[in-house]
Protein backbone atom coordinates (compact mmCIF):
# COMPACT_ATOMS: atom_id res chain seq x y z
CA UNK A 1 41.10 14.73 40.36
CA UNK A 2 39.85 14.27 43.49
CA UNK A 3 37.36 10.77 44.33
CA UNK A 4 36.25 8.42 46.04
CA UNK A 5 37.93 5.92 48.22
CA UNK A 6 37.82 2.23 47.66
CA UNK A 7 35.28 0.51 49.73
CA UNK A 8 37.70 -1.70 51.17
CA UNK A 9 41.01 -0.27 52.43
CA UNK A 10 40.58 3.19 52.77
CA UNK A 11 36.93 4.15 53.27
CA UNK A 12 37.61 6.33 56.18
CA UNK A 13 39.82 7.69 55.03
CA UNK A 14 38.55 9.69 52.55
CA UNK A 15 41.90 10.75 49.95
CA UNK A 16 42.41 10.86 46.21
CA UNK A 17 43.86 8.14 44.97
CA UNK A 18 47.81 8.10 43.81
CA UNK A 19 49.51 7.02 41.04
CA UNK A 20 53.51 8.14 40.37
CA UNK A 21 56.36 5.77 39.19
CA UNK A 22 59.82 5.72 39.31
CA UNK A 23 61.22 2.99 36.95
CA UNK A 24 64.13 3.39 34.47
CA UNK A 25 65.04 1.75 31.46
CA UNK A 26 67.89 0.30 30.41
CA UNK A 27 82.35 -5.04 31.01
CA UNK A 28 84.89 -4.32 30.79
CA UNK A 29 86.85 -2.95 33.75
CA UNK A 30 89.71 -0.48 32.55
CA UNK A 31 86.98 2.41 31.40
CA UNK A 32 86.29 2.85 35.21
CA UNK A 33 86.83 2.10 38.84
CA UNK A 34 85.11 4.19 41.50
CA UNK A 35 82.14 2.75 42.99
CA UNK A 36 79.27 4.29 44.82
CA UNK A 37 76.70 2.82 46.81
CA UNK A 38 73.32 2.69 45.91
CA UNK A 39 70.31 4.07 48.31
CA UNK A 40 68.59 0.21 50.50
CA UNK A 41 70.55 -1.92 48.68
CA UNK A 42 74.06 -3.60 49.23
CA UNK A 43 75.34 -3.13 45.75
CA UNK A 44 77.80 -0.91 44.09
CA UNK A 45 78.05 0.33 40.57
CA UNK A 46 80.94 2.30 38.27
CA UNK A 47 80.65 5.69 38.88
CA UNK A 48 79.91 6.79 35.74
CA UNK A 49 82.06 9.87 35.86
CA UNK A 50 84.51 7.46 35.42
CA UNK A 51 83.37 6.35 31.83
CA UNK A 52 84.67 7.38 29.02
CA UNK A 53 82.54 6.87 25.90
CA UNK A 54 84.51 5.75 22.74
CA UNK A 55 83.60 7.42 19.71
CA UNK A 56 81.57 5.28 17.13
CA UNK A 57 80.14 4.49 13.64
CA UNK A 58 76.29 4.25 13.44
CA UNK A 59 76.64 0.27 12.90
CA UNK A 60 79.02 0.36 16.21
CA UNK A 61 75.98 1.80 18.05
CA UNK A 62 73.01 -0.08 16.84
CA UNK A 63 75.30 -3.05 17.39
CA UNK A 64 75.63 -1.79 21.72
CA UNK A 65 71.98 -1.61 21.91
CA UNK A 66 71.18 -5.48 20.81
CA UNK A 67 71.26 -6.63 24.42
CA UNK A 68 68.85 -9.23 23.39
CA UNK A 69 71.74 -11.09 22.52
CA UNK A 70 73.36 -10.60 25.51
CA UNK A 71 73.28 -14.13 27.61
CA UNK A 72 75.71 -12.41 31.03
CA UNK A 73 74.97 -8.68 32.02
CA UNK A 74 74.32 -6.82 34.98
CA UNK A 75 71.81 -4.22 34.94
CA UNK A 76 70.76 -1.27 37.25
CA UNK A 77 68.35 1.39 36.69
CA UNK A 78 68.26 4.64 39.08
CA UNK A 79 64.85 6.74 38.61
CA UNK A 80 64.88 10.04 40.97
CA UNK A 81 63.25 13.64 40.96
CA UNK A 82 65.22 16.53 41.26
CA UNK A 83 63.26 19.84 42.79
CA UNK A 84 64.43 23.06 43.72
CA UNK A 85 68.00 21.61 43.92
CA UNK A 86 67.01 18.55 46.05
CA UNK A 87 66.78 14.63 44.79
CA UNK A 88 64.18 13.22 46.25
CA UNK A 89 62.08 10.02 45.24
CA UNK A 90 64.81 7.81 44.72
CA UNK A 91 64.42 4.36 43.32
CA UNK A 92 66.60 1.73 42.23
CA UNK A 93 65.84 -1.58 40.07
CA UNK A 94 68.76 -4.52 39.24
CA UNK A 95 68.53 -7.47 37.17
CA UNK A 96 71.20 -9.94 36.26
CA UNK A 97 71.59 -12.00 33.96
CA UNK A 98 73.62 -15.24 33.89
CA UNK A 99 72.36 -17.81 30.86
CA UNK A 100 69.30 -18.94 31.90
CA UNK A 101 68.90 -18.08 35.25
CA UNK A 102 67.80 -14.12 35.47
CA UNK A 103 67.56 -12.18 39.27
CA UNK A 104 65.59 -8.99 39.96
CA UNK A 105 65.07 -6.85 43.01
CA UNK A 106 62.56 -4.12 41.87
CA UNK A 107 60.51 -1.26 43.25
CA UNK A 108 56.95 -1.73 43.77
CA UNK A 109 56.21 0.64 46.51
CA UNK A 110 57.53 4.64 46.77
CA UNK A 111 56.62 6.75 49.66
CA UNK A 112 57.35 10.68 48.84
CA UNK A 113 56.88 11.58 52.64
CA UNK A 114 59.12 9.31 54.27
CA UNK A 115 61.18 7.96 51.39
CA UNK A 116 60.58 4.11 51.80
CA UNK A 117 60.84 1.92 48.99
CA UNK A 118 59.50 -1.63 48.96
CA UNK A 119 60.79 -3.96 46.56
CA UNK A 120 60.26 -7.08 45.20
CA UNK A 121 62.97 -9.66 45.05
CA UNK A 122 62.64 -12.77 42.28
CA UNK A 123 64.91 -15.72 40.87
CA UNK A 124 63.92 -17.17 37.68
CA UNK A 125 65.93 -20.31 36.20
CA UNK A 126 64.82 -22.25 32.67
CA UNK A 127 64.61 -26.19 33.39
CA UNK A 128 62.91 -28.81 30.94
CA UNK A 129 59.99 -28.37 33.05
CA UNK A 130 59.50 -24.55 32.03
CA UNK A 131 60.56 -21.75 34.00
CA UNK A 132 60.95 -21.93 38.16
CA UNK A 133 60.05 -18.56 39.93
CA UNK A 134 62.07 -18.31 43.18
CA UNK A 135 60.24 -15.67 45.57
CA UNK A 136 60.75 -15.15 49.11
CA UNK A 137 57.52 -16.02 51.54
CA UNK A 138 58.53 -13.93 54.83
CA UNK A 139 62.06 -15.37 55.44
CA UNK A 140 62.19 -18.48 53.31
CA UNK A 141 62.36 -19.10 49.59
CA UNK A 142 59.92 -20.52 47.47
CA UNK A 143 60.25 -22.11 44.04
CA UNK A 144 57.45 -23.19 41.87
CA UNK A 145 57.29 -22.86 37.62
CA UNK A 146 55.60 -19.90 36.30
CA UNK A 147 52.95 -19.53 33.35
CA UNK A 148 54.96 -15.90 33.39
CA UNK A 149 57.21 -14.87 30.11
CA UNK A 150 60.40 -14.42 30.87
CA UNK A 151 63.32 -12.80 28.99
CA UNK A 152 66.78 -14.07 30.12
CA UNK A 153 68.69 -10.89 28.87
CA UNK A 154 68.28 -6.97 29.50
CA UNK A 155 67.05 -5.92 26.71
CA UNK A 156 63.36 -6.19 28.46
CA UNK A 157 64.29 -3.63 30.79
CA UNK A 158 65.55 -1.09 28.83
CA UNK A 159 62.60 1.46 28.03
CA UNK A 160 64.05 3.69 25.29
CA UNK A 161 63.98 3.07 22.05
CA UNK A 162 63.79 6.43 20.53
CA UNK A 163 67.61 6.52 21.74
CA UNK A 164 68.41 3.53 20.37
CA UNK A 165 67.19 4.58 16.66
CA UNK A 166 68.71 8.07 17.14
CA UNK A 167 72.36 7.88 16.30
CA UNK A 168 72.20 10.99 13.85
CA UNK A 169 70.63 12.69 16.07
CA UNK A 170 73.77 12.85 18.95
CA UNK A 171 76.54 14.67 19.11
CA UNK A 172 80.11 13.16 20.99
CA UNK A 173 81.20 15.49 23.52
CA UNK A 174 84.92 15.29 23.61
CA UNK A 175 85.32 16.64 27.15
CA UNK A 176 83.25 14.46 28.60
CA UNK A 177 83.55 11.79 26.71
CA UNK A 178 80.24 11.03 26.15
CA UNK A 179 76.98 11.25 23.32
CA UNK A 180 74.63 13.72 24.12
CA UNK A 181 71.38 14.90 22.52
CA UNK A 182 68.74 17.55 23.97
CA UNK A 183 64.80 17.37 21.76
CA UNK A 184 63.08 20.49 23.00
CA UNK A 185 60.61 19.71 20.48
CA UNK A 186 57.98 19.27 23.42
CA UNK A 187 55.74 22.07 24.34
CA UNK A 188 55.95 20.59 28.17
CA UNK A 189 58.95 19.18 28.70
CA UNK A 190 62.53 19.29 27.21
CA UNK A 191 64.60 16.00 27.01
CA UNK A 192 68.18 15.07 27.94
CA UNK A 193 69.57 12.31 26.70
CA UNK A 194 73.12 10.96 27.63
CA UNK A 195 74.72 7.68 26.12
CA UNK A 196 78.49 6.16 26.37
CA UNK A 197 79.58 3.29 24.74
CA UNK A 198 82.65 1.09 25.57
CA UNK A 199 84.58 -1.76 23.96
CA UNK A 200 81.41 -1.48 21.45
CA UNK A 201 79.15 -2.17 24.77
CA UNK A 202 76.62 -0.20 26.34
CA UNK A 203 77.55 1.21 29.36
CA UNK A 204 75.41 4.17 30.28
CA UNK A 205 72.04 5.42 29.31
CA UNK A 206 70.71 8.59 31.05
CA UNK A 207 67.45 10.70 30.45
CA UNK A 208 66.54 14.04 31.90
CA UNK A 209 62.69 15.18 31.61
CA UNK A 210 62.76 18.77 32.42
CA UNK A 211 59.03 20.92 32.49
CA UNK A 212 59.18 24.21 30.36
CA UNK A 213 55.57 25.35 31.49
CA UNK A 214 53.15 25.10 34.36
CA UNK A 215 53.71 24.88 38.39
CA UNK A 216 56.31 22.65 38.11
CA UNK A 217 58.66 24.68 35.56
CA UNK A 218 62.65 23.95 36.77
CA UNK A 219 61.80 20.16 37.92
CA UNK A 220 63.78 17.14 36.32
CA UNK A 221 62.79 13.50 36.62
CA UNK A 222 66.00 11.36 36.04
CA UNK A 223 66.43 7.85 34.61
CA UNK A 224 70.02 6.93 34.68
CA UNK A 225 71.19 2.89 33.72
CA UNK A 226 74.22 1.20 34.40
CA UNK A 227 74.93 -1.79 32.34
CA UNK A 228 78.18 -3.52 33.04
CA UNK A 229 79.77 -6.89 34.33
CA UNK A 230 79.63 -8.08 30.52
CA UNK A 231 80.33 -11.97 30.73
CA UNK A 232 81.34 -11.81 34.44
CA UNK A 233 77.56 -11.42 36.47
CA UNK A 234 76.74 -14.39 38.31
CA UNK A 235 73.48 -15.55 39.73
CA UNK A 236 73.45 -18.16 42.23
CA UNK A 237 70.10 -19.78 42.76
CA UNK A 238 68.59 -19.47 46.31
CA UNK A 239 68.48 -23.04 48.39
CA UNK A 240 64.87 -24.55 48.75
CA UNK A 241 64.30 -26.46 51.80
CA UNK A 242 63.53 -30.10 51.52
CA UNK A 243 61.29 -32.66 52.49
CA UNK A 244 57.20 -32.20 52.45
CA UNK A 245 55.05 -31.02 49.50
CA UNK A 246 56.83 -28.37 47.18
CA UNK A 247 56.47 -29.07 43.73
CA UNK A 248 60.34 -27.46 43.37
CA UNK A 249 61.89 -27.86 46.59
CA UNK A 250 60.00 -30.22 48.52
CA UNK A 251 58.75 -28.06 51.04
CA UNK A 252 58.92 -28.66 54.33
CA UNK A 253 56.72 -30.65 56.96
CA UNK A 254 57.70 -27.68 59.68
CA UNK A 255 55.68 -24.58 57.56
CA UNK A 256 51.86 -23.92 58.33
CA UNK A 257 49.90 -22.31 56.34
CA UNK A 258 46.51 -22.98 57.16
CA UNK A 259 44.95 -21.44 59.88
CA UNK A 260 41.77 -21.87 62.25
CA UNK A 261 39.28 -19.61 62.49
CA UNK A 262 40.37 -18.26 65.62
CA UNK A 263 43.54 -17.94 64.21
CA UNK A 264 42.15 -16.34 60.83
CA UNK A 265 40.47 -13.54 63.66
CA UNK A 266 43.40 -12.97 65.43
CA UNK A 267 45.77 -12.10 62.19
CA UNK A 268 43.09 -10.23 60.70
CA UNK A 269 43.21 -8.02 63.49
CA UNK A 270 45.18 -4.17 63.15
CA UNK A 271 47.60 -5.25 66.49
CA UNK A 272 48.58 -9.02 64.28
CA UNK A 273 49.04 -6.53 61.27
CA UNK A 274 51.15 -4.37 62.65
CA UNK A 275 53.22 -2.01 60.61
CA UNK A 276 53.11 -2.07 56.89
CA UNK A 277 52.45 -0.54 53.37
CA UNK A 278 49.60 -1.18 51.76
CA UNK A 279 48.96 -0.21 48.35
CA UNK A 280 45.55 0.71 46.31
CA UNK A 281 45.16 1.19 42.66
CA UNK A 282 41.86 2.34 41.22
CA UNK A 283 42.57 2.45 37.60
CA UNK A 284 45.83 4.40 37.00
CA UNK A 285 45.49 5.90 40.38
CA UNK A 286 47.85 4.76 42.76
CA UNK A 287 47.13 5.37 47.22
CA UNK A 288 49.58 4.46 49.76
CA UNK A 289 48.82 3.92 53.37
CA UNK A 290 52.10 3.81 55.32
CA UNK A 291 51.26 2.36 59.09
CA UNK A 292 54.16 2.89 61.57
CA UNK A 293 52.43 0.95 64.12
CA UNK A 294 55.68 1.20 66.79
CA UNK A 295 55.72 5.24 66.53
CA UNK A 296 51.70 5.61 66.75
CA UNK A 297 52.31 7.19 63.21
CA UNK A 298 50.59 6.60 59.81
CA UNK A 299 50.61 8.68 56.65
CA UNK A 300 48.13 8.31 53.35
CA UNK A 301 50.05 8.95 50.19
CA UNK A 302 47.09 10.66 47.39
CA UNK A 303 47.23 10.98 43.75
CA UNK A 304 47.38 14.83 43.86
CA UNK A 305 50.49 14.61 45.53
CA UNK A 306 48.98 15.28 48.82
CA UNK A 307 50.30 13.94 52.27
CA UNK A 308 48.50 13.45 55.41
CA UNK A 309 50.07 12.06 58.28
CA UNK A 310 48.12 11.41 61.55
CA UNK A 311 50.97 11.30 65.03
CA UNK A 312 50.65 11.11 68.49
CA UNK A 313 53.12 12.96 69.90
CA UNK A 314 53.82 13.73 73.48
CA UNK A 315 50.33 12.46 74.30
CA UNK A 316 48.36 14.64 72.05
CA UNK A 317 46.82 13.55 68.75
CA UNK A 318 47.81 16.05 65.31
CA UNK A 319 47.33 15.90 61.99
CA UNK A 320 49.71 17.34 59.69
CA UNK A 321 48.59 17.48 56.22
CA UNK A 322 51.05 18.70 52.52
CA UNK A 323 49.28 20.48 49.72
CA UNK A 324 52.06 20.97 47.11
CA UNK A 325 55.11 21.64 49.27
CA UNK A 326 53.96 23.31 52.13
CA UNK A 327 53.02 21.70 55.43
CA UNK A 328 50.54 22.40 58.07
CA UNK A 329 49.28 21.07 61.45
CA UNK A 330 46.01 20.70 63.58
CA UNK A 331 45.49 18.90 66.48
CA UNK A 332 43.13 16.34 66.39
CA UNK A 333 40.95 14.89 69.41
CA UNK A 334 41.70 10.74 70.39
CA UNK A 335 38.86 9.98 68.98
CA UNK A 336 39.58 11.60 65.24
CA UNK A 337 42.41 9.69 65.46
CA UNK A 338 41.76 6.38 66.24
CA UNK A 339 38.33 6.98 63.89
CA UNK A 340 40.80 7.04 61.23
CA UNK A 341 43.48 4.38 62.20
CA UNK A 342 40.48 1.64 61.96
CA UNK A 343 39.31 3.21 58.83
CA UNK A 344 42.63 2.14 57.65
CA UNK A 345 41.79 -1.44 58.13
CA UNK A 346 37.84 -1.36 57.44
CA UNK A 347 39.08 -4.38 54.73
CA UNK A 348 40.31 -6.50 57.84
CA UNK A 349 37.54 -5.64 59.99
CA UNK A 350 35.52 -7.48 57.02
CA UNK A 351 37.75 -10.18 56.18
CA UNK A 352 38.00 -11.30 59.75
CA UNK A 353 33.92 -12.44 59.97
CA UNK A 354 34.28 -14.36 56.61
CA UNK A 355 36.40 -17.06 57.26
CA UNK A 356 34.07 -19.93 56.25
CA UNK A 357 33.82 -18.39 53.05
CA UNK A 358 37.39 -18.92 51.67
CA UNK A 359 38.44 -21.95 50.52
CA UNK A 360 41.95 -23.12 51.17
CA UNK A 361 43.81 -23.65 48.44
CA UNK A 362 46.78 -26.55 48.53
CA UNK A 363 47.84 -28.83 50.82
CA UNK A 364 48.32 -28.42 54.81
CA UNK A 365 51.53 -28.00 54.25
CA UNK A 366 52.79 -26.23 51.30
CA UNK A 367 54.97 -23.90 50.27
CA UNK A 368 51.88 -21.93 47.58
CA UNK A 369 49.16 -22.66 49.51
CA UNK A 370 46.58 -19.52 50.10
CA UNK A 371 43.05 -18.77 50.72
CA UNK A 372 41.25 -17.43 48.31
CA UNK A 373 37.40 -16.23 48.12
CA UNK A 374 35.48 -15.39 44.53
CA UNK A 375 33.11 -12.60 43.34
CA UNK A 376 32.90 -11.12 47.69
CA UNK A 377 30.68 -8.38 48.00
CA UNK A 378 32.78 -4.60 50.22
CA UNK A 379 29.53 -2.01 50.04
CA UNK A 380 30.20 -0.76 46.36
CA UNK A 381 32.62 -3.15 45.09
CA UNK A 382 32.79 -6.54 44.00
CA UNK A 383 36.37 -8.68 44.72
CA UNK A 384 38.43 -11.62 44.81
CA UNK A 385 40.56 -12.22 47.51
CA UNK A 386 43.51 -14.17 48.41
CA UNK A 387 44.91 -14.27 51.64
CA UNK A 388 48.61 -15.89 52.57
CA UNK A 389 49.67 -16.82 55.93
CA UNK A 390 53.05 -18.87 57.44
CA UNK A 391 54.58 -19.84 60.44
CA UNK A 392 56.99 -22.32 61.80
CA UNK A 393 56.49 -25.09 63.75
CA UNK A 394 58.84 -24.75 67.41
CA UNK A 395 58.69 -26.69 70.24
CA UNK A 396 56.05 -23.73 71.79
CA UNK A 397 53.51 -24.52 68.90
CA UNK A 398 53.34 -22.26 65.24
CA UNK A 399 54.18 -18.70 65.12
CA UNK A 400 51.67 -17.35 62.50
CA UNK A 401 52.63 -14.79 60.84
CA UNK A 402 51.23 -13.13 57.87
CA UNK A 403 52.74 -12.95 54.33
CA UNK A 404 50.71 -11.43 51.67
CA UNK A 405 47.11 -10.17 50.84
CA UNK A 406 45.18 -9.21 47.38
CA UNK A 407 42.08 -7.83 46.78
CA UNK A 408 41.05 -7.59 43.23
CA UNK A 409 38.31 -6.36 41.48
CA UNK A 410 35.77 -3.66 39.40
CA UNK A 411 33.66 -0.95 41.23
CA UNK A 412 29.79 -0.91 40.87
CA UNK A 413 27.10 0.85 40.11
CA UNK A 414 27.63 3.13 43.33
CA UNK A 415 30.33 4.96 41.91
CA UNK A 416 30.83 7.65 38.98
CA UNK A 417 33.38 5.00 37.81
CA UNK A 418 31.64 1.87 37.47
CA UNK A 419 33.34 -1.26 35.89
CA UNK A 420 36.68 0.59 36.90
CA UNK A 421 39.22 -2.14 38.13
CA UNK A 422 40.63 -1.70 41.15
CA UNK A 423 43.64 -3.77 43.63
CA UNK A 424 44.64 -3.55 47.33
CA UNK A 425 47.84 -4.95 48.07
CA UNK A 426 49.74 -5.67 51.38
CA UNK A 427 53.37 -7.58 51.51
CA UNK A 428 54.00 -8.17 55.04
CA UNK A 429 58.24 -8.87 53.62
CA UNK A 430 58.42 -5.22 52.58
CA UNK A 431 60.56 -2.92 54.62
CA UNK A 432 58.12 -1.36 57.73
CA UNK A 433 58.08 2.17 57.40
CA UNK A 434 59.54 5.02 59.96
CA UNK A 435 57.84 7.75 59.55
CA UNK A 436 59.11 11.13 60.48
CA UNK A 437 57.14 14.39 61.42
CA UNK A 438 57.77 17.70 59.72
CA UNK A 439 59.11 20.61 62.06
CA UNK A 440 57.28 22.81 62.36
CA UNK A 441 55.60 24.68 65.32
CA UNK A 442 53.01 22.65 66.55
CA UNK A 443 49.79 24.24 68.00
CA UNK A 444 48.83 24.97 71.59
C-alpha cells in the first residue's frame, strides 16, 4: 500500500515504504570436499552436492537438531529468490561458534536494483564481567559489554522447527542421498524441504517456498544452511587498541569523537556524507535510499517492489523508474533532479542547525561516545537521535569522518498512522553502492 514518507529522510521523495528480508535459518570432512565461494564474502563452504546424507532412526535425527548443545560449529545461511530462471537477491549470514566466544557477519541491508548487501560484522566473548561486544567503528574495533542476550551455539539461528519435529513426515532419497519432504498443504505456496545428516550431525537444511496462485505463480524463495566444521571452527578475538578511556580496550588518546559546531555543519552536509545506504522502517515497511555520490546516481528502493533511480548521464538528467519487472525512462530537467537529491537528505539539512541541542555523551576521547538528542520535533514526527562521528589524530590535525546515525521514533497526529514507530538508519562502514543503469533506449 502506497503512503506517506517519513518526515525526516525521505520527504521529497515521495515512495512507499519497503520491507523484504532475506535471512535463513539454520564436521566431519570425508562426506565432502568441493568448495564454492560465497557472493561479498571471503569464505568457502562444502558444496553440498557433495553430501551424502546417512540414513537414520527418528532418535538419530532429533538427536542432529540439538545444536544447543553444540559448544564449536560453523554456520552459514544462504537466502536467495529465484524468478523466471534467474537468482537474484542473494544474501548470506555466518556465525561461528568457538566456546564462549561467538562471531557473526550478517545482512542488514538488500538492494534488489543493484544487488548490494550491507552487513553487519560482531564478536561476542563471555568474561566474569558479562558479555564483551566487539563491533567495528569505521576501521577500528571496539569492545564494550553488552546488556544483549547472547547464545554461544547455533541453535539461535536456525529458524525451522517444523523440520526439526517432522521426521515421519520425510522420505530418504537413495539417489541423492538425502531426506526430502514437499507440504502442498498451502493454498499459496508449496514447500520444499531438504535435510542430510552425517556422522549423526546436521549438515544441510534447505527450504524452497514456491507460489501456486497470484502474479507471482513459478517464483521460489530459497533458504539453504550449511552447518559444518564440528569441533574444528575457531574464532580469534579482534585486537583493541590500548591506552586512553575504553572500558575494554583502553581506547586510545589519538580517536576524536567530539566535534565543534562547525565541524557538526560541515559532516552534516550531503558532499561530507557522500555515498551511502540509508535505511527507513515505518512499521514493517522497509525504504532504501542507495546514494552513489561518485556516479551522480541514486536509487529509492519502495515497499511495492518499485525502483526509481535518478542518473546523470552524458550531461542530461533521467529518471528511470521499475513497476514489477519492466523498466522505463524520462528525462528529467537539473532542477527535478537536484530537487530530489536534497530531498534525500532533508534529515541532515535539519540536524545540521541543531547542534546545541545534543548532548555529548562520554568522554573526549572514547571509543562509545555519541551525541544523542531526546523527544526532537521533524514536521509530523517526534524522534530521538544519536549521531556518531571519528577521526584520527595526524600530524595535519583530525580527519572527521562519520560512523553511524539513528533516528528513532512514533509518527503524530499528521498522519493516517499515528503512534506508528518508525527508524532511519545510516552506517557509514557499509559497502558504498555502484549503481548501474538499465539499457534501454533512452529518450531524445
Amino acid at each position: 500500500m502506497k503512503r506517506k514518507s517519513l518526515s525526516i529522510a525521505f520527504a521529497a521523495v515521495g515512495v512507499a515504504a519497503y520491507a523484504f528480508t532475506l535471512f535463513a535459518c539454520g564436521d566431519d570432512k570425508s562426506d565432502g570436499g568441493n568448495a564454492k565461494p560465497l557472493p561479498d564474502y571471503e569464505i568457502t563452504v562444502p558444496d553440498e552436492t557433495t553430501i551424502k546424507s546417512q540414513t537414520v532412526t527418528e532418535a538419530q535425527w532429533q538427536a542432529a537438531w540439538k545444536l544447543d548443545a553444540v559448544s564449536n560449529v560453523t554456520f552459514v545461511g544462504n537466502g536467495y529468490t529465484v524468478d523466471d530462471g534467474e537468482t537474484v537477491d542473494y544474501s548470506t549470514s555466518i556465525v561461528k561458534v568457538n566456546g564462549s566466544k561467538r562471531y557473526e557477519k550478517l545482512p542488514v541491508m538488500h538492494s534488489l536494483f543493484s544487488g548490494l548487501t550491507a552487513y553487519d560484522e560482531k564478536y561476542y566473548s563471555a568474561t566474569k564481567d558479562g558479555v564483551v561486544m566487539y563491533e567495528k567503528y569505521t576501521d577500528i574495533w571496539d569492545g564494550q559489554v553488552t546488556d544483549e542476550i547472547i547464545n554461544f551455539n547455533v541453535a539461535c539461528d536456525l529458524n525451522c522447527p517444523d523440520v526439526k519435529d517432522s521426521f515421519l513426515q520425510f522420505v530418504y532419497d537413495a539417489e541423492n542421498a538425502q531426506y526430502t519432504y514437499t507440504d502442498s498443504g498451502n493454498a499459496q505456496y508449496t514447500y520444499a524441504y531438504t535435510v542430510k545428516i552425517f556422522g549423526g550431525k546436521l549438515r544441510y537444511v534447505k527450504i524452497e517456498t514456491e507460489f501456486t496462485t497470484g502474479e507471482r505463480v513459478g517464483t521460489k524463495h530459497v533458504y539453504e544452511n550449511n552447518i559444518y566444521d564440528y569441533g574444528s571452527t575457531a574464532v580469534t578475538l579482534p585486537k583493541l587498541p590500548t591506552g586512553g578511556g575504553s572500558a575494554i580496550g583502553g581506547g586510545s588518546s589519538d580517536i576524536e569523537r567530539t566535534v565543534t559546531e562547525d565541524e557538526w555543519k560541515s559532516l552534516l552536509s550531503a558532499e561530507r556524507i557522500g555515498s551511502c545506504v540509508i535505511t527507513e522502517t515505518v512499521g514493517d515497511d522497509r525504504t532504501r535510499l542507495l546514494i552513489d555520490a561518485d556516479n551522480d546516481r541514486f536509487s529509492i528502493e519502495a515497499a511495492d517492489g518499485s525502483v526509481q533511480t535518478y542518473a546523470k548521464l552524458d550531461g542530461r538528467c533521467y529518471l528511470f523508474t521499475r513497476d514489477g519487472s519492466e523498466w522505463s525512462v524520462a528525462a528529467i530537467t537539473e532542477a527535478q533532479y537536484s530537487e530530489r537529491f536534497n530531498g534525500c537528505f532533508a534529515w541532515a539539512a535539519i540536524l545540521s542547525g541543531l547542534y546545541a541541542e545534543f548532548e555529548y555523551v562520554g568522554e573526549e576521547h572514547n571509543w562509545w561516545g555519541y551525541y544523542f538528542a531526546s523527544g526532537m520535533s521533524f514536521g509530523g514526527a517526534t524522534a530521538d537521535v544519536r549521531l556518531d562521528f571519528s577521526g584520527l589524530a595526524n600530524d595535519d590535525g583530525v580527519n572527521k569522518k562519520w560512523d553511524y546515525l539513528l533516528i528513532t521514533g512514533k509518527r503524530s497526529s499528521a498522519y493516517p498512522d499515528n503512534g506508528t514507530a518508525f527508524t532511519v538508519a545510516l552506517r557509514c562502514n557499509a559497502r558504498k553502492p555502484n549503481i548501474t543503469v538499465p539499457d534501454i533506449t533512452l529518450p531524445e
